[in-house]
C-alpha atoms as a PDB file:
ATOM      1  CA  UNK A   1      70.272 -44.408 -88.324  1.00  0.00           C
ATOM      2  CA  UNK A   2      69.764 -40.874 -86.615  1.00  0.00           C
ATOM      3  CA  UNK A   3      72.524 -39.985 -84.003  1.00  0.00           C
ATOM      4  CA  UNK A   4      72.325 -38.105 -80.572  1.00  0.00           C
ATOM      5  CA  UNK A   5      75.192 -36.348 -78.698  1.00  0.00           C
ATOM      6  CA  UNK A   6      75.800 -37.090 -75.476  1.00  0.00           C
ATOM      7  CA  UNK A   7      77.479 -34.790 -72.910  1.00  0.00           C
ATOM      8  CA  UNK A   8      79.228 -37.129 -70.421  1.00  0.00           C
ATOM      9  CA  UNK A   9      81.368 -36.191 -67.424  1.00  0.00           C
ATOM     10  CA  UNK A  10      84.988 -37.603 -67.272  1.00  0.00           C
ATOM     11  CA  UNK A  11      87.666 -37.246 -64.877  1.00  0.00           C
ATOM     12  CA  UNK A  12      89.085 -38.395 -61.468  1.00  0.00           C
ATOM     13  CA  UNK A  13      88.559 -37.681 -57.667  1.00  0.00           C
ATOM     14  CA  UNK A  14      85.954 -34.631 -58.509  1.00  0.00           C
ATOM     15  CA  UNK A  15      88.204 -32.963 -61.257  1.00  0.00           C
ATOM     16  CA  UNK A  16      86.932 -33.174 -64.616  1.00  0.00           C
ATOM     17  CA  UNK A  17      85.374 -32.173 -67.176  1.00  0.00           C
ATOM     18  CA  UNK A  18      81.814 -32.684 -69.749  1.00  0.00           C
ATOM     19  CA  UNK A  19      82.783 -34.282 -73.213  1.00  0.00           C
ATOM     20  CA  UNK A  20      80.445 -34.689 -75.712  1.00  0.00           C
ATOM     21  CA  UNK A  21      80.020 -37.820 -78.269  1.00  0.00           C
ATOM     22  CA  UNK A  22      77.934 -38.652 -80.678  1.00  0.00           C
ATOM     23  CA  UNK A  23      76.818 -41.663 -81.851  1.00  0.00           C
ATOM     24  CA  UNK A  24      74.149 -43.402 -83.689  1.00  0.00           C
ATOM     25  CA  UNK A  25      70.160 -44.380 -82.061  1.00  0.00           C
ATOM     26  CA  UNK A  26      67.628 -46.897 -82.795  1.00  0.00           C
ATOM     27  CA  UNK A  27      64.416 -47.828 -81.320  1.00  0.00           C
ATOM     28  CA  UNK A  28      64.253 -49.632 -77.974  1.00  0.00           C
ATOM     29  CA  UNK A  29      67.656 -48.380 -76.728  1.00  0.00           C
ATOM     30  CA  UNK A  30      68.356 -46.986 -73.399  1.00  0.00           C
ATOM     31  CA  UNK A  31      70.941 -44.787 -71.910  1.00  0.00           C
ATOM     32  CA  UNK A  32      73.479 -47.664 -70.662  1.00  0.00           C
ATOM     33  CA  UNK A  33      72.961 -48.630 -74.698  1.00  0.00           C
ATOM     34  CA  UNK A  34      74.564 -45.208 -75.632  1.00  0.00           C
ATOM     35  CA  UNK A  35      77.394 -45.403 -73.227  1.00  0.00           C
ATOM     36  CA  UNK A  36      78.539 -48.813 -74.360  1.00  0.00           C
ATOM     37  CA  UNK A  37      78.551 -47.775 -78.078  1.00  0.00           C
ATOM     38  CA  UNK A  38      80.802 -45.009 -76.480  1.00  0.00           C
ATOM     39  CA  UNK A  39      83.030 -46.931 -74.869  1.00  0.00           C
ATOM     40  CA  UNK A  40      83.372 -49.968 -77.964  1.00  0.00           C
ATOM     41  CA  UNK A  41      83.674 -47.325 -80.660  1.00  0.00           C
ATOM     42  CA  UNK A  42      85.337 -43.951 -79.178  1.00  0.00           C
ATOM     43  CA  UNK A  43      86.614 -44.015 -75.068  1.00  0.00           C
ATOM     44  CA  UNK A  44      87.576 -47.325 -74.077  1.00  0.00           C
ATOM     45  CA  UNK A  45      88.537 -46.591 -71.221  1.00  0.00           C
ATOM     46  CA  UNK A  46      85.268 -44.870 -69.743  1.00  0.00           C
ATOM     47  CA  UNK A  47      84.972 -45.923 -66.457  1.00  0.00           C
ATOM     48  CA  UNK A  48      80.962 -47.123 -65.764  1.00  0.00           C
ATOM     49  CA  UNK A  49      79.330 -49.599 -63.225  1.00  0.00           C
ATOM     50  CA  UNK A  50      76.596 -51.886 -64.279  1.00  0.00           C
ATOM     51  CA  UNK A  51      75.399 -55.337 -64.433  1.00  0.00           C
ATOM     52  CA  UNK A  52      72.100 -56.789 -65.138  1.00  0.00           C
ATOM     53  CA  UNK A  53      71.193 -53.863 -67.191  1.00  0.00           C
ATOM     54  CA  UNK A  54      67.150 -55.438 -66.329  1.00  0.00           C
ATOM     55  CA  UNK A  55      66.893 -52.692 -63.490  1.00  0.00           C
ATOM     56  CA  UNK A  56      67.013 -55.210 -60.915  1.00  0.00           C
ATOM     57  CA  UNK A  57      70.914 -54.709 -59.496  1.00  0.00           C
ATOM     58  CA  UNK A  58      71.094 -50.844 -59.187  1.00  0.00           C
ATOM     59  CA  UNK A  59      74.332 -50.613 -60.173  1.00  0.00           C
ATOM     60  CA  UNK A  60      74.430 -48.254 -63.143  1.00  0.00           C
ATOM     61  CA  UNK A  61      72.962 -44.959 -61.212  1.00  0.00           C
ATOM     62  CA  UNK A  62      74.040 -41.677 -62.580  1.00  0.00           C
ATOM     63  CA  UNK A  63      72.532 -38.278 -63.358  1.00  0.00           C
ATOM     64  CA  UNK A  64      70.589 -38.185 -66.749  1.00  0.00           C
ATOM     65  CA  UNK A  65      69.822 -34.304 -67.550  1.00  0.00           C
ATOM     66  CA  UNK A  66      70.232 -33.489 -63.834  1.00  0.00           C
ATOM     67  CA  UNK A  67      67.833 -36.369 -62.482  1.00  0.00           C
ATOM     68  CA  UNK A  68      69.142 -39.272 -60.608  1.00  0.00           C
ATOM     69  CA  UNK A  69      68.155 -42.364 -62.630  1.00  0.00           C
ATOM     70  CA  UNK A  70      69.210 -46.203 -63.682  1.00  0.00           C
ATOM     71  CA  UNK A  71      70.558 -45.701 -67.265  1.00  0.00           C
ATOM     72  CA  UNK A  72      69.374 -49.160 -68.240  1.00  0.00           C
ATOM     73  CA  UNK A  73      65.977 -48.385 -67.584  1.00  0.00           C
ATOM     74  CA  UNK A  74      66.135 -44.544 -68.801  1.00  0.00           C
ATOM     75  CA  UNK A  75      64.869 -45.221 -72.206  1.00  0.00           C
ATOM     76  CA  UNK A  76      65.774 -42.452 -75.302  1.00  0.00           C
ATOM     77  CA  UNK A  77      62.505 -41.902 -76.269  1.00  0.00           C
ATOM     78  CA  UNK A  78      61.666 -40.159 -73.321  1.00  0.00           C
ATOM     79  CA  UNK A  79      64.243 -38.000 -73.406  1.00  0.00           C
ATOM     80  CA  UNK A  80      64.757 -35.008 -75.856  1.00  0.00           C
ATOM     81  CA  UNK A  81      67.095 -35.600 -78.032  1.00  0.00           C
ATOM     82  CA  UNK A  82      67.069 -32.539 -80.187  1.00  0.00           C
ATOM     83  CA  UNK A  83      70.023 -31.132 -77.288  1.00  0.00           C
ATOM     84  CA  UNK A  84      72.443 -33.032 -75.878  1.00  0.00           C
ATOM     85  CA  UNK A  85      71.701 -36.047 -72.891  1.00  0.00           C
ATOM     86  CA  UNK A  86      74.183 -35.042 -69.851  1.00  0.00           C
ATOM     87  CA  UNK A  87      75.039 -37.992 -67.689  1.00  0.00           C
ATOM     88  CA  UNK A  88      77.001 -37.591 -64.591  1.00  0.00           C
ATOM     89  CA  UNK A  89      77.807 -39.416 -62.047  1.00  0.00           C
ATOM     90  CA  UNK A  90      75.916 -39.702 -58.271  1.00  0.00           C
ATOM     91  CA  UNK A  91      76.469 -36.116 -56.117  1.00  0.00           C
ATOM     92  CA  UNK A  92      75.773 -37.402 -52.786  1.00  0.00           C
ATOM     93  CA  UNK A  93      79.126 -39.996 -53.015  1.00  0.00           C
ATOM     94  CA  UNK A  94      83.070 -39.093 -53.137  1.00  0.00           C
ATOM     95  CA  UNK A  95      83.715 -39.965 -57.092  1.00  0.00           C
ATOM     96  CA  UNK A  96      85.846 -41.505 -58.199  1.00  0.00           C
ATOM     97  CA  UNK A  97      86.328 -41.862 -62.276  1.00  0.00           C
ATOM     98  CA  UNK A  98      84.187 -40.724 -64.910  1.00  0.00           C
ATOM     99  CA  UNK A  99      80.404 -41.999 -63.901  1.00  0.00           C
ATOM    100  CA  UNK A 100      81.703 -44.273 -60.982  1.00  0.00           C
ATOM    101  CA  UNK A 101      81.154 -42.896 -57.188  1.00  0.00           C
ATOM    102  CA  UNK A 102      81.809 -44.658 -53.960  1.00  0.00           C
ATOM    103  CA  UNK A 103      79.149 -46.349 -52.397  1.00  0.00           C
ATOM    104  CA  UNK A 104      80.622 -48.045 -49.720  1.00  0.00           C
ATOM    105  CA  UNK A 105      79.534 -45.448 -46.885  1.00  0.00           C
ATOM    106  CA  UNK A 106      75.916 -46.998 -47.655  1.00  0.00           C
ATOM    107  CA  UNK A 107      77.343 -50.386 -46.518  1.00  0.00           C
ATOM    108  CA  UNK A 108      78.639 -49.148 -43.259  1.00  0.00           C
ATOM    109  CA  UNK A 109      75.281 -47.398 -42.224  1.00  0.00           C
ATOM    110  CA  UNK A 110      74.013 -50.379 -43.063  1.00  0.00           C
ATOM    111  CA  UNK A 111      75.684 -52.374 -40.567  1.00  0.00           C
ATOM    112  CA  UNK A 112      75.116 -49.834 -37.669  1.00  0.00           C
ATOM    113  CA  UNK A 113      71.543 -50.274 -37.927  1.00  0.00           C
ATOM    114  CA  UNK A 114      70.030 -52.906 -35.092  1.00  0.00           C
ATOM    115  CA  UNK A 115      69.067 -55.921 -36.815  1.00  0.00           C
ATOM    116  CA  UNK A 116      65.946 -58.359 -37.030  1.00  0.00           C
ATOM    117  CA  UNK A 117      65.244 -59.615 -33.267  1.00  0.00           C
ATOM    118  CA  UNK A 118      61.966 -61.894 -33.414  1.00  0.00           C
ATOM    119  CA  UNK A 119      60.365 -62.513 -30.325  1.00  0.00           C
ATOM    120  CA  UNK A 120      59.989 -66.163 -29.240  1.00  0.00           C
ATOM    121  CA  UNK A 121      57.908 -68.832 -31.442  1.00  0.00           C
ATOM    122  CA  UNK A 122      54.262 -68.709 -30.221  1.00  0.00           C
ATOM    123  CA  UNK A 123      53.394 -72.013 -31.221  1.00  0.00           C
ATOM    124  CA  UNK A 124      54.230 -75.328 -30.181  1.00  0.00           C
ATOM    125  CA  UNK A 125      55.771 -76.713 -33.462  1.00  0.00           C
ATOM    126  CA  UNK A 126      58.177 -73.645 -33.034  1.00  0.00           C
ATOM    127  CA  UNK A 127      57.057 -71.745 -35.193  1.00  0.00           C
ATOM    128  CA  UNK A 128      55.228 -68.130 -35.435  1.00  0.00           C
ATOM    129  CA  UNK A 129      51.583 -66.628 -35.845  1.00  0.00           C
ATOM    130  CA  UNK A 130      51.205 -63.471 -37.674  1.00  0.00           C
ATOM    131  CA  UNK A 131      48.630 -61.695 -39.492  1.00  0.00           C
ATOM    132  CA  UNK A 132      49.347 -61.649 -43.441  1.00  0.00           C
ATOM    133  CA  UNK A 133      48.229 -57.712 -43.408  1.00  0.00           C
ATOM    134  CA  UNK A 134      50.727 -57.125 -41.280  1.00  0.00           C
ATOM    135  CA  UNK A 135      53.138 -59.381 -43.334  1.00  0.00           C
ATOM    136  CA  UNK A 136      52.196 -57.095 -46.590  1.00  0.00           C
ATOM    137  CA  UNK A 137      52.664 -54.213 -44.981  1.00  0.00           C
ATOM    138  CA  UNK A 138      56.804 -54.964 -45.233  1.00  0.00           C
ATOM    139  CA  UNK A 139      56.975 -56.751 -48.427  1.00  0.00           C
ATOM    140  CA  UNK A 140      57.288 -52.951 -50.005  1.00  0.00           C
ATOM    141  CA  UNK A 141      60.391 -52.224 -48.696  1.00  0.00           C
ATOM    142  CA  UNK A 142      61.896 -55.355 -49.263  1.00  0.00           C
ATOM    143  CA  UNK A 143      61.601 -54.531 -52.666  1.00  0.00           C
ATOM    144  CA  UNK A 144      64.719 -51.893 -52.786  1.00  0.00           C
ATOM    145  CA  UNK A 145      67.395 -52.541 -55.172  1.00  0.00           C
ATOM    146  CA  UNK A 146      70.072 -50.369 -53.258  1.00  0.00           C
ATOM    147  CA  UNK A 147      70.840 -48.330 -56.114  1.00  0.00           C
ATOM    148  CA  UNK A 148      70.771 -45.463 -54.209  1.00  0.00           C
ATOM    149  CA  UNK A 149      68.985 -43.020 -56.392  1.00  0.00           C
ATOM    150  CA  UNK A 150      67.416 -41.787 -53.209  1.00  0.00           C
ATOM    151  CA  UNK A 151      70.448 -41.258 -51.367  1.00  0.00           C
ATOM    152  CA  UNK A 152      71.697 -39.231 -53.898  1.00  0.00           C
ATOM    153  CA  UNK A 153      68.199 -36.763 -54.424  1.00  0.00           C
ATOM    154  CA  UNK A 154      68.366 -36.280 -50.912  1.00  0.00           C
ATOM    155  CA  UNK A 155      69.192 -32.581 -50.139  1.00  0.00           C
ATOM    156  CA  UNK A 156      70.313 -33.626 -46.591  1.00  0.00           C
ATOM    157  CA  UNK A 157      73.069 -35.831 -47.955  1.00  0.00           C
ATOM    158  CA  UNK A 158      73.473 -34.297 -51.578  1.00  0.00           C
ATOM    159  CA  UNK A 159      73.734 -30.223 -50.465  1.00  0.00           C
ATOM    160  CA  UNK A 160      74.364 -30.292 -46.766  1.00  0.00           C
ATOM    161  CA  UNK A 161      76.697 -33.408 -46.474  1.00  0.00           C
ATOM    162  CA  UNK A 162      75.299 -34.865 -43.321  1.00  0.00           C
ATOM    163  CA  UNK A 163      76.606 -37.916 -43.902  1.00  0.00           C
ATOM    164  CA  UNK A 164      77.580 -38.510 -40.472  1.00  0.00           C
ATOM    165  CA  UNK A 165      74.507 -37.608 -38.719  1.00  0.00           C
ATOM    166  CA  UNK A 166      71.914 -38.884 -41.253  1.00  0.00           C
ATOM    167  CA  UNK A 167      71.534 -42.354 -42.463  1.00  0.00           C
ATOM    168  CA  UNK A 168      69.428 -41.044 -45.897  1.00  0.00           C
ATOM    169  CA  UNK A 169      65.916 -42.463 -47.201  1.00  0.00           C
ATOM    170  CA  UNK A 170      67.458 -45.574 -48.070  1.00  0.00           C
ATOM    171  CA  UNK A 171      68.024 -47.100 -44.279  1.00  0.00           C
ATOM    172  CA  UNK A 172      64.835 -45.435 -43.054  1.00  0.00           C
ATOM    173  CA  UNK A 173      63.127 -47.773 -45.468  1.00  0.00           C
ATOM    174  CA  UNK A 174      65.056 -50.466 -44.322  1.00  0.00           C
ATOM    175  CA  UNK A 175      64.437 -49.434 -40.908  1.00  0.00           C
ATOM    176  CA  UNK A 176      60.904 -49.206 -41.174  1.00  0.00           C
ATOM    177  CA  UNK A 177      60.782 -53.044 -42.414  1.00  0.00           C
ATOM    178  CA  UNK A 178      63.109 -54.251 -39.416  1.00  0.00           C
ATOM    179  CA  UNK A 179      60.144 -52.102 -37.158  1.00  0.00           C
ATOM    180  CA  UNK A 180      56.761 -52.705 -38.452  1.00  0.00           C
ATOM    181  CA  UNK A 181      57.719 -56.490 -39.081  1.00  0.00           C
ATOM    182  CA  UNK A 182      55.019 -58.318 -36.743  1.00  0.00           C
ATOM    183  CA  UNK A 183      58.094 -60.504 -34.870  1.00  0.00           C
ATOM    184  CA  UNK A 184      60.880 -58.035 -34.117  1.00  0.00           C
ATOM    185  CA  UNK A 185      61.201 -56.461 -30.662  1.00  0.00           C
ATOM    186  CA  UNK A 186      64.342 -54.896 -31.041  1.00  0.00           C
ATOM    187  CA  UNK A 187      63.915 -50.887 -30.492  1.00  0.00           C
ATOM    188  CA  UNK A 188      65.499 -48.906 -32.456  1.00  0.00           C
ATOM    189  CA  UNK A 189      63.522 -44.890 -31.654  1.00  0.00           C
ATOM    190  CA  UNK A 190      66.711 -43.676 -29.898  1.00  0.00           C
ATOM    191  CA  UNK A 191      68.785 -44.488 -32.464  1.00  0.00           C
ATOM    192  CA  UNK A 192      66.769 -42.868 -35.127  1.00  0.00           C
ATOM    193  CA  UNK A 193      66.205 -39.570 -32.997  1.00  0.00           C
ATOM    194  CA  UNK A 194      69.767 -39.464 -31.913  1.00  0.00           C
ATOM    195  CA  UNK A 195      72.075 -40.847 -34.076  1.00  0.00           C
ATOM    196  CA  UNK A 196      71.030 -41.610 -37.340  1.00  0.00           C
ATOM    197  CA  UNK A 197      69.262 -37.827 -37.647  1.00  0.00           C
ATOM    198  CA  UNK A 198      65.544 -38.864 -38.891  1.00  0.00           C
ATOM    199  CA  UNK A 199      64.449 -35.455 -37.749  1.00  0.00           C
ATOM    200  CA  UNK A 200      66.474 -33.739 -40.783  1.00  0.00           C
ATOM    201  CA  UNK A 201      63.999 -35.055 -43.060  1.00  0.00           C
ATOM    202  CA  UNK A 202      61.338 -32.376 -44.214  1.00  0.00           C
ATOM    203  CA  UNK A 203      59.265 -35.585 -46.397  1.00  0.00           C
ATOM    204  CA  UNK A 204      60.043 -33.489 -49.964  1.00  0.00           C
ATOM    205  CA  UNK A 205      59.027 -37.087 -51.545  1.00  0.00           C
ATOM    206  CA  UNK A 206      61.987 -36.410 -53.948  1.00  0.00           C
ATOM    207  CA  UNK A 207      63.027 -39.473 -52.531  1.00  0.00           C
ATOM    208  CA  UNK A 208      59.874 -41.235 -53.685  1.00  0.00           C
ATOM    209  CA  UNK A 209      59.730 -39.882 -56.829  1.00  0.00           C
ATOM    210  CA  UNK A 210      62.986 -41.046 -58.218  1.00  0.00           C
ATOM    211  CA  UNK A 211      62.831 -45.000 -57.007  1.00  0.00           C
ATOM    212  CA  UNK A 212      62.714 -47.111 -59.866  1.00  0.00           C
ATOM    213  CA  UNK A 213      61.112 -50.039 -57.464  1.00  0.00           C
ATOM    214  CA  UNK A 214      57.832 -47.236 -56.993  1.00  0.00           C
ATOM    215  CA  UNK A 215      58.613 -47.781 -53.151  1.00  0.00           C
ATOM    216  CA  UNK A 216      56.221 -45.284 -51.526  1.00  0.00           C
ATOM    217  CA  UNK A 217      59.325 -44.239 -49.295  1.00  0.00           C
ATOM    218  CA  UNK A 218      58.281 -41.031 -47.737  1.00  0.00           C
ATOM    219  CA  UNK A 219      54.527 -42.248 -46.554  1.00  0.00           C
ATOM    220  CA  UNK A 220      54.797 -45.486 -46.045  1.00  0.00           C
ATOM    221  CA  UNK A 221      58.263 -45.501 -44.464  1.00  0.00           C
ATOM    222  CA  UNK A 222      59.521 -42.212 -42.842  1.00  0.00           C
ATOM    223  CA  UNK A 223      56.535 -40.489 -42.333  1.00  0.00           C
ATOM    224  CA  UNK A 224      55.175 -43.790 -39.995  1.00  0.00           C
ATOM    225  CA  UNK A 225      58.499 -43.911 -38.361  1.00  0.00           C
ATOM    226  CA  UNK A 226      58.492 -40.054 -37.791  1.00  0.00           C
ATOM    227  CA  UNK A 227      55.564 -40.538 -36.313  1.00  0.00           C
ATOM    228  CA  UNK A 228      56.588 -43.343 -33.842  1.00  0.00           C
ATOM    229  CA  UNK A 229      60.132 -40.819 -32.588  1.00  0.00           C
ATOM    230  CA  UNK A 230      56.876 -38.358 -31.864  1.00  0.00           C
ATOM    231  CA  UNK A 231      55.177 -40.469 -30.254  1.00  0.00           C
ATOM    232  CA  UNK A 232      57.731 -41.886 -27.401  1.00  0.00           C
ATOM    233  CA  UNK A 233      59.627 -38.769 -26.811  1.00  0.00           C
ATOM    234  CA  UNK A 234      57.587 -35.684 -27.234  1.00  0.00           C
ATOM    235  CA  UNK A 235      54.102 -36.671 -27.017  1.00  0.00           C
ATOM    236  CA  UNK A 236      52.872 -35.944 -23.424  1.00  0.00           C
ATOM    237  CA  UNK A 237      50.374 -37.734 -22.169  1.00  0.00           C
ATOM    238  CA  UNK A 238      52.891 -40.849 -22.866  1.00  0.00           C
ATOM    239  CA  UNK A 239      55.646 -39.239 -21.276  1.00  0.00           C
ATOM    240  CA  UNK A 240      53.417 -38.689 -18.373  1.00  0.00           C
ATOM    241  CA  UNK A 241      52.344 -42.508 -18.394  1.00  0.00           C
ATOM    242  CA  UNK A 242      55.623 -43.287 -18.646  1.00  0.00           C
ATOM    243  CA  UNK A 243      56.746 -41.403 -15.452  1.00  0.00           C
ATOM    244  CA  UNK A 244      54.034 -43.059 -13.023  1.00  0.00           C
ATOM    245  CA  UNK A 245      53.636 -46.361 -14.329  1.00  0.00           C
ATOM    246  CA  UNK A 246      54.888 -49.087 -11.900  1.00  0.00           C
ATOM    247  CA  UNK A 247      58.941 -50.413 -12.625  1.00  0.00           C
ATOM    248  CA  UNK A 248      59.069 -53.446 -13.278  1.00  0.00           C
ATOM    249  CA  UNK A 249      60.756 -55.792 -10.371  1.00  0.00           C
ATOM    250  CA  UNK A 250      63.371 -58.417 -10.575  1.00  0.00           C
END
């Protein structure tokens, strides 16, 4: 069988260093393929995070030849393997051995964010009424994996380290489904202008490009909810309506 060399980044805590293997290819393998032949046969102790390796748990993102991608779906015979395949591990996250970075930050945006609040059952059974467009139109994002690929192409997060003011593509999508869903009632525009920095985002689509679920992130998520921060605190005929409409009495 023909063999490839690999150029893989190993160390600790951001020191480190690229090593290079090589090992034998066949038809139908993928990255994650390569880098357990590594581990069984030359580094045992290569640190990696995966599980399904079917693309549907996100948990074996790194960089293949400087483009953030899920190594069990990044198959060999789309990449060039007359030169060695670099893989590295996630930018945009503190790192922590070999091709494993910390995640967890993800998990606490995640929990800042105001959840689902459904407005009250319409119908007498106790249930709800909604149009099935308007049920569609969230399925999409409910389709991440939260392998945060787009976290890590983001240049907000990835070069400028806003990680405290910016809550990166990934929670705008999941924004956007908590605020187009036809129930919820929950506002969450001040939150997105003030705090979680939507405005930073110049819709580069990089974001878009590299999601393995082909979630149309930038024009069907951000660019909407961009649209709605526009609307309620810059446009000015609404800011007008909102000064001289009546206030509501107890």
């Amino acid at each position: 069988m023909p063999k490839a060399t690999f150029r893989i980044w190993r160390g600790e805590r951001g020191d480190g260093a690229w090593v290079d293997f090589e090992t034998e290819v066949s038809e139908g393998m993928v990255v994650l393929d390569a880098v357990h032949d590594i581990q069984a046969e030359q580094a045992a102790d290569l640190a990696v995070r995966w599980n399904c390796k079917a693309g549907k748990c996100g948990s074996c993102s790194a960089e293949i030849n400087g483009m953030p991608r899920l190594m069990c779906m990044t198959r060999l015979d789309t990449l060039p393997l007359d030169e060695p395949v670099t893989i590295e591990p996630m930018k945009a996250f503190p790192h922590v051995r070999d091709l494993v970075t910390d995640v967890s930050w993800n998990y606490e945006v995640k929990k800042r964010i105001k959840p689902f609040k459904p407005r009250p059952p319409d119908a007498a059974d106790g249930t709800w009424r909604m149009a099935q467009e308007d049920v569609e139109r969230v399925q999409e994002f409910r389709k991440c994996i939260e392998c945060f690929l787009c976290q890590d192409v983001c240049h907000v997060l990835r070069d400028h380290h806003k990680h405290d003011s910016f809550i990166g593509p990934r929670f705008l999508v999941h924004t956007a489904g908590l605020e187009m869903h036809p129930l919820d009632t929950e506002d969450r525009l001040a939150d997105l202008k003030e705090k979680q920095g939507i405005g930073y985002c110049n819709i580069t689509k990089c974001c878009t490009k590299v999601c393995p679920e082909h979630i149309t992130i930038t024009d069907n998520a951000i660019i909407p909810l961009k649209e709605r921060v526009v609307d309620e605190f810059y446009d000015p005929i609404a800011k007008l309506f909102r000064i001289f409409r009546p206030k509501k009495t107890e």
